[in-house]
N, C-alpha and C. Protein backbone atom coordinates (compact mmCIF):
# COMPACT_ATOMS: atom_id res chain seq x y z
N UNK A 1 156.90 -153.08 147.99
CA UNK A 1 157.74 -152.82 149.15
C UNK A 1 156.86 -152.59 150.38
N UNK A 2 157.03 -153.34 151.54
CA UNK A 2 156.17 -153.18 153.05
C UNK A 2 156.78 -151.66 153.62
N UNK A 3 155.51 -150.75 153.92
CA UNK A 3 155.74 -149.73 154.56
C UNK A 3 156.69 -150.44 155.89
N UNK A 4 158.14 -149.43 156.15
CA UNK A 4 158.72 -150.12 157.31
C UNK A 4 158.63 -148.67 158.60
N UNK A 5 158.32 -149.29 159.93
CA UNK A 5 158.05 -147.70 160.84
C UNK A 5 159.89 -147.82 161.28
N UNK A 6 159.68 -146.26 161.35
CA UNK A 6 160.46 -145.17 161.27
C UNK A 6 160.77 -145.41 162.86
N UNK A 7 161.81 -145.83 163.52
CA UNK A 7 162.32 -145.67 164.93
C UNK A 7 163.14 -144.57 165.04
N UNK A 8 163.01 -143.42 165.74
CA UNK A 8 164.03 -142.09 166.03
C UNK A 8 164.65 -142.25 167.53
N UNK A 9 165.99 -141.97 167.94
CA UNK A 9 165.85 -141.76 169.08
C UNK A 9 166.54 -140.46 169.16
N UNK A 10 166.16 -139.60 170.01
CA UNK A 10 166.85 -138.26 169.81
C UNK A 10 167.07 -137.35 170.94
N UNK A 11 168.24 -137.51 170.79
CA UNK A 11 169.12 -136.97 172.05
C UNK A 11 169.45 -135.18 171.68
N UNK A 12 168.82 -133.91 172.24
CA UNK A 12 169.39 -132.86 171.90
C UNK A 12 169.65 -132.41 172.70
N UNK A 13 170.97 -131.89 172.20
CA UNK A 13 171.73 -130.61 173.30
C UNK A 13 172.12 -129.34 172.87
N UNK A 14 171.73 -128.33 173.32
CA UNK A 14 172.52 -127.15 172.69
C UNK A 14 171.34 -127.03 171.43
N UNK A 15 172.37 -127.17 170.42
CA UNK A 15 171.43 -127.10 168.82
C UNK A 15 171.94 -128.22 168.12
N UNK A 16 172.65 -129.08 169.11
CA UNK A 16 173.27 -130.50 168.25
C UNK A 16 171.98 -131.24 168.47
N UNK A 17 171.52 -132.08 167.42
CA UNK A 17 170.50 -133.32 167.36
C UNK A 17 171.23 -134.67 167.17
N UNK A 18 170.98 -135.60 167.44
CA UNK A 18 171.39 -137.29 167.49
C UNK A 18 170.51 -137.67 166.82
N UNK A 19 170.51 -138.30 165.48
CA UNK A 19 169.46 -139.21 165.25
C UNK A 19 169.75 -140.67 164.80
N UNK A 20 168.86 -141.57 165.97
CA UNK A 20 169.73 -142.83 165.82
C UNK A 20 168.84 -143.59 165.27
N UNK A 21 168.73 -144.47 163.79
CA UNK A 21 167.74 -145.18 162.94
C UNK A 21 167.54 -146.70 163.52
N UNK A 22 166.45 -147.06 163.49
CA UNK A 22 166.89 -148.85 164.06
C UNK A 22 167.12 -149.39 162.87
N UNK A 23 167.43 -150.46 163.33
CA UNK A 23 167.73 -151.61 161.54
C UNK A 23 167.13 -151.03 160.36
N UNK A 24 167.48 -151.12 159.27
CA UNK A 24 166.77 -151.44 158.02
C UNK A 24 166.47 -150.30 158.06
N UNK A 25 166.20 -149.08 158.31
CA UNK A 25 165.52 -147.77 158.52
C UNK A 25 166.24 -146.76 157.68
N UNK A 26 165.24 -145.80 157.02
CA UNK A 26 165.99 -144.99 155.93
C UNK A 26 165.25 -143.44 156.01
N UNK A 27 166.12 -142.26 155.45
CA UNK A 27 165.27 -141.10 155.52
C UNK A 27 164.88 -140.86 154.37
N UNK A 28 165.31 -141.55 153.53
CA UNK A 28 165.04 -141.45 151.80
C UNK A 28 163.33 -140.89 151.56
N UNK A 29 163.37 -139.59 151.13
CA UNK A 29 162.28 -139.25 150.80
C UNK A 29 161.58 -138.37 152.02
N UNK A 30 162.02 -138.44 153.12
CA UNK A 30 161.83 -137.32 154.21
C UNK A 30 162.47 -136.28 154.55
N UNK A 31 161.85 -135.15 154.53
CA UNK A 31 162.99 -134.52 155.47
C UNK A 31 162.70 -134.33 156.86
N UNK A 32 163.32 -134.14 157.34
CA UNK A 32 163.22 -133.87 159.20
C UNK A 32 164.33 -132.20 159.28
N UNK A 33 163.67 -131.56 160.53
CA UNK A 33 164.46 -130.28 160.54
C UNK A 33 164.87 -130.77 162.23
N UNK A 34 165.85 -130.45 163.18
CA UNK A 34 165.91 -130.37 164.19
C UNK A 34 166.37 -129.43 164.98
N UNK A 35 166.20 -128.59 165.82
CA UNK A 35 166.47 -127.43 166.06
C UNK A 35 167.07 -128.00 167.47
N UNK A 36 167.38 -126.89 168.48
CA UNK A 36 167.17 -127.07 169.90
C UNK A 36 165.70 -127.32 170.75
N UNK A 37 164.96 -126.32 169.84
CA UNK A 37 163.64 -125.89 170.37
C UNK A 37 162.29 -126.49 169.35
N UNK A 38 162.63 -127.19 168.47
CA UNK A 38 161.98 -127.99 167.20
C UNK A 38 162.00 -128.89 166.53
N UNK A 39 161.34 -129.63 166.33
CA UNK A 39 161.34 -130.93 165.02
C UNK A 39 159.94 -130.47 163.92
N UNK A 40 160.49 -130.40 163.21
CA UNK A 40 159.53 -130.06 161.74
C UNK A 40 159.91 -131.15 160.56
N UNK A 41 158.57 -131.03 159.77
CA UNK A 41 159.00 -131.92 158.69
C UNK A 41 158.23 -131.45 157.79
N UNK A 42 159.26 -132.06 156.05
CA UNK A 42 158.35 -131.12 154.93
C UNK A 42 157.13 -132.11 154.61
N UNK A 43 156.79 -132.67 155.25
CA UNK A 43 155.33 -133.83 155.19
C UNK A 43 154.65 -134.19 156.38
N UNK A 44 153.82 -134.85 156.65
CA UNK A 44 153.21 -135.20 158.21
C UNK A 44 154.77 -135.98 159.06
N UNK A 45 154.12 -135.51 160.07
CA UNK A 45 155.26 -135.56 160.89
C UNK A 45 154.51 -136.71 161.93
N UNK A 46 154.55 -137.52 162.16
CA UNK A 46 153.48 -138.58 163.83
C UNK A 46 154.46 -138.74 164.78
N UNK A 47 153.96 -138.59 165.56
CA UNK A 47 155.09 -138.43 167.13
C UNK A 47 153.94 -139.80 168.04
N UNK A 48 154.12 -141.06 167.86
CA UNK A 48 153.67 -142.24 168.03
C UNK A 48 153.85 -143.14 169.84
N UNK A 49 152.86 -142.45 170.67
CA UNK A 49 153.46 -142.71 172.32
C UNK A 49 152.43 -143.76 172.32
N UNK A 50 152.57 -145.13 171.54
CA UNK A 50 151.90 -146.34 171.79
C UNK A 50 152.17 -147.23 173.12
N UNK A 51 150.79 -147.15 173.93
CA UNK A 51 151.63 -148.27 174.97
C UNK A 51 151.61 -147.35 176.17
N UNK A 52 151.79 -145.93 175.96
CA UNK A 52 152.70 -145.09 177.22
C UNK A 52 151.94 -143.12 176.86
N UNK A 53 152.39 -142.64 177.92
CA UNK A 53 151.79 -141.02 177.96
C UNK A 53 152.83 -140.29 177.09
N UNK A 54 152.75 -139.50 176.21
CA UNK A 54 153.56 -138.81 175.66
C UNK A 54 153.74 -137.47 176.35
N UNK A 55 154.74 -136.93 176.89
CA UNK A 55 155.06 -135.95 177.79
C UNK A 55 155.46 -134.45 176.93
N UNK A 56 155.33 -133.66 177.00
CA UNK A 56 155.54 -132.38 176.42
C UNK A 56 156.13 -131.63 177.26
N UNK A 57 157.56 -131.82 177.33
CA UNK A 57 158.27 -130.59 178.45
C UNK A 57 157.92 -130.05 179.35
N UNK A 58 158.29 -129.97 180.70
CA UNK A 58 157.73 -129.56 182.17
C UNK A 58 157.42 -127.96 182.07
N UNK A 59 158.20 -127.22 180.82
CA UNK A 59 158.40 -125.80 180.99
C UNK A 59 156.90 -125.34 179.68
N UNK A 60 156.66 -126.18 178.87
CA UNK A 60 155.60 -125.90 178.18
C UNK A 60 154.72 -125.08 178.13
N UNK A 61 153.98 -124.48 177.80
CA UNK A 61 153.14 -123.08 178.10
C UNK A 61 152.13 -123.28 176.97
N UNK A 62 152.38 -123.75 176.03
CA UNK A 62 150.99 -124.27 174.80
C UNK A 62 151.73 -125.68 173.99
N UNK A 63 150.44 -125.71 173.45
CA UNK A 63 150.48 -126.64 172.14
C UNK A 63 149.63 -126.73 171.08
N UNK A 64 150.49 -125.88 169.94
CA UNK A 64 149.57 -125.77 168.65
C UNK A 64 149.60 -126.66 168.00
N UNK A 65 148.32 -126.89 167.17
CA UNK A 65 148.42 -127.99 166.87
C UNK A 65 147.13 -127.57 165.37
N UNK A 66 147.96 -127.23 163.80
CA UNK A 66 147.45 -126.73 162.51
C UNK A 66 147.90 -125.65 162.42
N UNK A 67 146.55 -125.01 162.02
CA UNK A 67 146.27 -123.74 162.35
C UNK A 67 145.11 -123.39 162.27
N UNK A 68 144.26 -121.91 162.76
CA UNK A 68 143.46 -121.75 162.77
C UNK A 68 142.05 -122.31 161.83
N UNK A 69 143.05 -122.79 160.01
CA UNK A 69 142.11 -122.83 159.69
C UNK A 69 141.55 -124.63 159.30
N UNK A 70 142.63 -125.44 160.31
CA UNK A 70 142.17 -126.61 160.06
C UNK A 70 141.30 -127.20 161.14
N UNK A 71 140.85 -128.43 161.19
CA UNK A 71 139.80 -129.30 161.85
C UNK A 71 140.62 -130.01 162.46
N UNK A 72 141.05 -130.01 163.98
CA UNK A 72 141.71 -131.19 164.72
C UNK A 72 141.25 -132.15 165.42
N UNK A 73 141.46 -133.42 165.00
CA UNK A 73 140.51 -134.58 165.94
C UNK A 73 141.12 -135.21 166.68
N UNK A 74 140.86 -135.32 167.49
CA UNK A 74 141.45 -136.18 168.44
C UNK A 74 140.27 -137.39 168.62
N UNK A 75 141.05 -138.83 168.46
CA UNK A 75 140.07 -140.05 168.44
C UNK A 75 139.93 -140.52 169.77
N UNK A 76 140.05 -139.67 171.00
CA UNK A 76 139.83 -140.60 172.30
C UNK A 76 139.74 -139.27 173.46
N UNK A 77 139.77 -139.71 174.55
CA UNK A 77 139.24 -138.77 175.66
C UNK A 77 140.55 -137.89 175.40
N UNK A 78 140.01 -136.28 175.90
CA UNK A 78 140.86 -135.32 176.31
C UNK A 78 141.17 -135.11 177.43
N UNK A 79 142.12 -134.87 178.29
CA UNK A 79 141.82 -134.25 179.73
C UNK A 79 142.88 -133.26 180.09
N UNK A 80 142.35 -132.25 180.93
CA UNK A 80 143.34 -131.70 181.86
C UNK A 80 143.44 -131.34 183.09
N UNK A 81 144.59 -130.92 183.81
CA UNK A 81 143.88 -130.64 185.42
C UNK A 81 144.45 -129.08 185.55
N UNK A 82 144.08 -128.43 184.35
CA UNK A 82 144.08 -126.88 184.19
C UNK A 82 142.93 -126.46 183.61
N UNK A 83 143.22 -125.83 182.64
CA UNK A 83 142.30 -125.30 181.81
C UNK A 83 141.98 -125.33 180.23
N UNK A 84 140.85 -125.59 179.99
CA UNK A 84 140.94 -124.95 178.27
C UNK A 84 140.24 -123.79 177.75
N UNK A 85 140.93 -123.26 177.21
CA UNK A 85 140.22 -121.68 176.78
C UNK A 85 140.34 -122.40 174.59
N UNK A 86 138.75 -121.74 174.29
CA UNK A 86 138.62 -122.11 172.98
C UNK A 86 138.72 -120.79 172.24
N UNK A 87 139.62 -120.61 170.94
CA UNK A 87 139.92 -119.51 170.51
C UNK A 87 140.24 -118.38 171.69
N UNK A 88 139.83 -117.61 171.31
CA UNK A 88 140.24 -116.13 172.34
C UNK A 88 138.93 -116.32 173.79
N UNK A 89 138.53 -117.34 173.78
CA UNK A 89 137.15 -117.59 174.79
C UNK A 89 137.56 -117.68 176.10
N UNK A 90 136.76 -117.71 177.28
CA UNK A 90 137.34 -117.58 178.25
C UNK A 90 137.73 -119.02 179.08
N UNK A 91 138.93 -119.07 179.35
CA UNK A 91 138.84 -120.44 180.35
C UNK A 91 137.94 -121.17 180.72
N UNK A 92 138.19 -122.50 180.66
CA UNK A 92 137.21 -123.44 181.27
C UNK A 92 137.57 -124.40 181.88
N UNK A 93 137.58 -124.26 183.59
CA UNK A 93 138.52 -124.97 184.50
C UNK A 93 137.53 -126.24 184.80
N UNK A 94 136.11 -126.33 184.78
CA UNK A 94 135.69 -127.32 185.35
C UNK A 94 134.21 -127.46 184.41
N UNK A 95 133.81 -128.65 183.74
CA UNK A 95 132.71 -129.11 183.39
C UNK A 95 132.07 -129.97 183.82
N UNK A 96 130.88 -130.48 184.23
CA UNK A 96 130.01 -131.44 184.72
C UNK A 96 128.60 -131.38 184.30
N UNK A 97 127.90 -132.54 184.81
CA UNK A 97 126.60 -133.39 184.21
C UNK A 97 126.51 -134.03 184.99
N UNK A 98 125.27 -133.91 185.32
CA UNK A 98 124.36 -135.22 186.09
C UNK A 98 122.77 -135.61 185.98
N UNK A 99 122.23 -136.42 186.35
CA UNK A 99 120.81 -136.79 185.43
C UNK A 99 119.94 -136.99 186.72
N UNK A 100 118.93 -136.93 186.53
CA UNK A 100 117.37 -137.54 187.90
C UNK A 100 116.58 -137.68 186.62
N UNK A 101 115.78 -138.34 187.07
CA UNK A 101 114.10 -138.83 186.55
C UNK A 101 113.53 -137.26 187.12
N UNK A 102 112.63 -137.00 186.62
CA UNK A 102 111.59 -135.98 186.78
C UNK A 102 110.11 -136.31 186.16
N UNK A 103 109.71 -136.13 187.00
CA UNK A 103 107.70 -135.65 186.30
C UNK A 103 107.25 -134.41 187.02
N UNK A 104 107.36 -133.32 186.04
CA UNK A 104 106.70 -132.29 186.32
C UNK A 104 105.69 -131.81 187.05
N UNK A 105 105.35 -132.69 186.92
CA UNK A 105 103.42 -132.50 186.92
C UNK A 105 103.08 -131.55 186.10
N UNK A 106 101.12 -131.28 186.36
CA UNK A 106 100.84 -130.69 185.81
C UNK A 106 101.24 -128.58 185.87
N UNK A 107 101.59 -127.94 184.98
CA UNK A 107 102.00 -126.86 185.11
C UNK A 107 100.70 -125.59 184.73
N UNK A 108 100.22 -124.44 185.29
CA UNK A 108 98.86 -124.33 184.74
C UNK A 108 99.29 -123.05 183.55
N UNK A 109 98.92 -122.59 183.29
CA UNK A 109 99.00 -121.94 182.13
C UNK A 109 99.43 -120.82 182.49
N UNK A 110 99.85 -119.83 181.15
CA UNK A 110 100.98 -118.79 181.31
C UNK A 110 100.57 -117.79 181.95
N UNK A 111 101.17 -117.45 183.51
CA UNK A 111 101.10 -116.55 184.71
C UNK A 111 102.35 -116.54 185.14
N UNK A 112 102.52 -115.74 186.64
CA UNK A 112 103.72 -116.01 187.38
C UNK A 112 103.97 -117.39 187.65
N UNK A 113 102.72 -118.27 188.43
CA UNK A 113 102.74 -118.97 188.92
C UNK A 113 102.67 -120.40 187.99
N UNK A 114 103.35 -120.51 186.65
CA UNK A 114 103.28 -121.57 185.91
C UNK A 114 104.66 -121.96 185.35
N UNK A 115 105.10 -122.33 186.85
CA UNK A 115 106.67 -122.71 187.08
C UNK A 115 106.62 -123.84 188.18
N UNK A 116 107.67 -124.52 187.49
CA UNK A 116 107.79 -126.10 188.86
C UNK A 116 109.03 -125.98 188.41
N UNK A 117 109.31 -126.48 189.45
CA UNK A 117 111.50 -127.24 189.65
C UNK A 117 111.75 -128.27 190.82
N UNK A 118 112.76 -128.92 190.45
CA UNK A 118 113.04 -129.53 191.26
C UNK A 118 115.01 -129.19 191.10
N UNK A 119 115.02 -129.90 192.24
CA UNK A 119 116.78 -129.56 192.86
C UNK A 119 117.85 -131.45 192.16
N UNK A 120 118.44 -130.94 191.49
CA UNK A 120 119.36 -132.05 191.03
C UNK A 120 120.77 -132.04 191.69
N UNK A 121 121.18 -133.42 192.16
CA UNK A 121 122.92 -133.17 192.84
C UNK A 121 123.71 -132.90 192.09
N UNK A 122 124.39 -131.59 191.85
CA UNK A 122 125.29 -131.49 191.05
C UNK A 122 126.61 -131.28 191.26
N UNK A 123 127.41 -132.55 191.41
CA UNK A 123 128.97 -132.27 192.34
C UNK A 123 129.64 -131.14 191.85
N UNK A 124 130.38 -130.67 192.24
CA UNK A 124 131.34 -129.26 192.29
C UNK A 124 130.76 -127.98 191.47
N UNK A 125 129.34 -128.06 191.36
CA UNK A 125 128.91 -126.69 191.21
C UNK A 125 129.32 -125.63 192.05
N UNK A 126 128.97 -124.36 192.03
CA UNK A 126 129.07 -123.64 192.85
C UNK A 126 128.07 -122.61 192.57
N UNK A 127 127.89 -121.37 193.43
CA UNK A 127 127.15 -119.98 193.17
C UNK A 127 128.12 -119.66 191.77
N UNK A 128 127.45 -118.75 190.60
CA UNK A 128 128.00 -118.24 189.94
C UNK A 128 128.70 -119.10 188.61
N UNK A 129 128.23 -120.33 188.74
CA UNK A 129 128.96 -121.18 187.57
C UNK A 129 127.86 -120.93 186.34
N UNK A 130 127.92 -121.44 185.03
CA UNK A 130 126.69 -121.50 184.08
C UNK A 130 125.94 -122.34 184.32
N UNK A 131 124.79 -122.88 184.44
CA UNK A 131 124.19 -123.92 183.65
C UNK A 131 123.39 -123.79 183.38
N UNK A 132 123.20 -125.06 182.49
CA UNK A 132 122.48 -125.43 181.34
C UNK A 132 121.31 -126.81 181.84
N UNK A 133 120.31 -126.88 181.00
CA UNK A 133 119.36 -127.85 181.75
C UNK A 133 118.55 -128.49 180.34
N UNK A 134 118.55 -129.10 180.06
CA UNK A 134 117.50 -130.14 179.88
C UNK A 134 116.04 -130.89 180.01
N UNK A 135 114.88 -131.38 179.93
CA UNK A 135 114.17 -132.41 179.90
C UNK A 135 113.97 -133.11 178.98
N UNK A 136 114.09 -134.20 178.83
CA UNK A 136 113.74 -135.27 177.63
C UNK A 136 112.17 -135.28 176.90
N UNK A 137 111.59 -135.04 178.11
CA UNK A 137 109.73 -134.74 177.63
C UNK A 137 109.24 -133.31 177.53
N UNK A 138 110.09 -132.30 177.63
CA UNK A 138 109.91 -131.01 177.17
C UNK A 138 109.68 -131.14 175.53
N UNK A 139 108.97 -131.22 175.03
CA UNK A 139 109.06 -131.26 173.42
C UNK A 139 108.20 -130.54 173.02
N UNK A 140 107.44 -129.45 173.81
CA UNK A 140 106.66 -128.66 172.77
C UNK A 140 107.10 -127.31 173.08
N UNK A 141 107.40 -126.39 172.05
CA UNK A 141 107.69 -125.51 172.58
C UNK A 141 106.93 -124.13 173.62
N UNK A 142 105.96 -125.06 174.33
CA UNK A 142 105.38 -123.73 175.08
C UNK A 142 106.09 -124.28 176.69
N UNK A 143 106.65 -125.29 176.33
CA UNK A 143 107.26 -126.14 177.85
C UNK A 143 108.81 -124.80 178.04
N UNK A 144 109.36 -124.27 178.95
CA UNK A 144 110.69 -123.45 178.80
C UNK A 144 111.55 -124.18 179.97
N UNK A 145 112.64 -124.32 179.65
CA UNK A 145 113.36 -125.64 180.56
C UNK A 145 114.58 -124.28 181.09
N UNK A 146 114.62 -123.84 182.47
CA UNK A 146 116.06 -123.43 182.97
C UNK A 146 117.01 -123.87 184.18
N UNK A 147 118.50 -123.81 184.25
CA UNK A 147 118.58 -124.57 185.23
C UNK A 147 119.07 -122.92 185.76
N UNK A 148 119.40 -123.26 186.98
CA UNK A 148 120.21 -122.01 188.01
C UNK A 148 121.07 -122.85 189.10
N UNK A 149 122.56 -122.64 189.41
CA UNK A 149 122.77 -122.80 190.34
C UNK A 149 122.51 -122.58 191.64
N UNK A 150 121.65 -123.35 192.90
CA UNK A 150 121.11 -122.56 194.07
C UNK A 150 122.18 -122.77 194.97
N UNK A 151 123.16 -123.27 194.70
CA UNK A 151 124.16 -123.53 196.27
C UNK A 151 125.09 -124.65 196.18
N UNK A 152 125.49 -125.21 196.97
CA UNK A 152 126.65 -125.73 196.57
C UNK A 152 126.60 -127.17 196.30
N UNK A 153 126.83 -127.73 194.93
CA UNK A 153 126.28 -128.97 194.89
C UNK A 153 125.25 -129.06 194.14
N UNK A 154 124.26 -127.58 193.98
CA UNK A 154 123.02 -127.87 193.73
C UNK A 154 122.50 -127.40 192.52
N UNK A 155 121.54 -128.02 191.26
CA UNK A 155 120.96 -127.32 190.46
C UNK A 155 119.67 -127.23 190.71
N UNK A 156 118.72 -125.92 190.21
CA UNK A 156 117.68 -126.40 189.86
C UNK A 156 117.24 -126.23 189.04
N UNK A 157 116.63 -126.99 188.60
CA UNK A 157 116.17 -127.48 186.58
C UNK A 157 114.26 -127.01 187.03
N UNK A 158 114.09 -125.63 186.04
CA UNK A 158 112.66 -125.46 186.44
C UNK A 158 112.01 -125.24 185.15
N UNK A 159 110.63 -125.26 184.90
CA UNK A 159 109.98 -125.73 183.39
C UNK A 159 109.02 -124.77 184.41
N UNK A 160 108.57 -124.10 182.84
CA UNK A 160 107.86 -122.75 182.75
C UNK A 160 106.81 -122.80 181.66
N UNK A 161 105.30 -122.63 181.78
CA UNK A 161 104.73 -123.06 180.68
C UNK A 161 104.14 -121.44 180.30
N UNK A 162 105.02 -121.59 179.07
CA UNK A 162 104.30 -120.42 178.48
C UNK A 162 103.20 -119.91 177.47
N UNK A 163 102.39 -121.20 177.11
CA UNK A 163 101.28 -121.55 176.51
C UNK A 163 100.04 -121.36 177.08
N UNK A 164 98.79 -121.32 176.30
CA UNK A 164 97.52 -120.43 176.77
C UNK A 164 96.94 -121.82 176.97
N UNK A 165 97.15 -123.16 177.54
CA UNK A 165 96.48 -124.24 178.04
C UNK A 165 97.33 -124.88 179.19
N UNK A 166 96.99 -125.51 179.87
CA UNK A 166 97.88 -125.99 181.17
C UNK A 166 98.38 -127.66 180.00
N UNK A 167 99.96 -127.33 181.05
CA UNK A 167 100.31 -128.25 180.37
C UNK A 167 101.30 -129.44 181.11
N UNK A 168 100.89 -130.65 180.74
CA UNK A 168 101.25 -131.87 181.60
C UNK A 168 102.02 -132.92 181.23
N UNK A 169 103.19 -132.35 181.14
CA UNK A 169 104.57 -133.65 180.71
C UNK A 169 104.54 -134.58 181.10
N UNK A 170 105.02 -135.68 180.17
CA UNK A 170 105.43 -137.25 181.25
C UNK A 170 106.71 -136.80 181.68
N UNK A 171 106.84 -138.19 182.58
CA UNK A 171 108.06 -138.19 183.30
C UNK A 171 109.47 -138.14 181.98
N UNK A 172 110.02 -137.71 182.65
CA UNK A 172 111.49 -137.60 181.51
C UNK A 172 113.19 -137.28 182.39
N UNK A 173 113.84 -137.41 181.74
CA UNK A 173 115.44 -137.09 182.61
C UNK A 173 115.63 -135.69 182.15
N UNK A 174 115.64 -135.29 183.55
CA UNK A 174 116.55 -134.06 183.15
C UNK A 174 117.54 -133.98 183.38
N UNK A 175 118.60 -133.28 182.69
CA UNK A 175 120.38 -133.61 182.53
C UNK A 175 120.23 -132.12 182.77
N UNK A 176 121.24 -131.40 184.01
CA UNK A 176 121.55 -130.59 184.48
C UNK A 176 123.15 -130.25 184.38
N UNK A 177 123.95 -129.63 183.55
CA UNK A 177 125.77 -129.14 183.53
C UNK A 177 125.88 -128.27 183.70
N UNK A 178 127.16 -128.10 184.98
CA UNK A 178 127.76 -126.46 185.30
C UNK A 178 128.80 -126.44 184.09
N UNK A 179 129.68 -125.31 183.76
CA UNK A 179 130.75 -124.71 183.46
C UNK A 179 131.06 -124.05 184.26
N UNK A 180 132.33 -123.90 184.49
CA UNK A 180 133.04 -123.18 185.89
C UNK A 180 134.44 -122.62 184.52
């Protein structure tokens, strides 16, 4: 027998549900629950917006989706133009990345003065956001890679040698990201 897909159309009002089957279409072996405020099922349930955006009520306020103790994937980009907060973590209204070529030069050995940086464009940073920094040719660990937001727009990605020989990176990308 060819798996046949399941067409619903469903009109609710009140706590009345409509469910209208297309051709050939059967519930044999499913159940479906329909509430005012719910659709549940005693098996996987797929809510299928091929083609088009699937909309989740204007009044919405979340969307769970398992529970705590499963793995949810999503196979393609996420987005929002709010926020995501992970577990009980704090909001996260804005993420970014951006890349330059860098060559350090040479850095001299571990003092105050065995620090270089340079300034990367980083759109919608601000004072006070996180970031995080990178070099691709940082690979030993006496090289220390930090970024700091200096202003608006701006990172700077600075390498700190904290090793008892001066030390002289090749050129490499450094990848500079705020969190806001």
């Amino acid at each position: 027998m060819k798996n046949k897909k399941l067409f619903l159309r469903i009109a609710v009002s009140s706590v009345t549900a409509v469910v209208t089957l297309a051709a050939g279409a059967s519930l044999a072996g499913a159940a479906l629950t329909f509430t005012a405020t719910n659709v549940s099922s005693d098996g996987a349930l797929t809510v299928d917006g091929t083609g088009a955006a699937m909309t989740i009520g204007p009044n919405a306020t979340a969307i769970t989706i398992g529970s705590s103790s499963l793995n949810v994937l999503f196979p393609g980009n996420v987005s929002t133009t709010g926020s995501v907060a992970i577990g009980d973590g704090t909001a996260i209204s804005k993420y970014s990345c951006a890349t330059a070529t860098w060559n350090p030069g040479s850095v001299a050995t571990s003092t105050l003065a065995a620090v270089t940086s340079t300034n990367v464009a980083l759109t919608g940073a601000v004072l006070g956001d996180l970031c995080l920094g990178s070099l691709t040719s940082a690979t030993t660990s006496d090289a220390q890679v930090q970024c700091n937001i200096t202003g608006t727009a701006t990172a700077t990605i600075s390498l700190t040698n904290v090793g008892a020989a001066a030390l002289d990176l090749a050129t490499g990308t450094a990848k500079v990201c705020y969190i806001h």
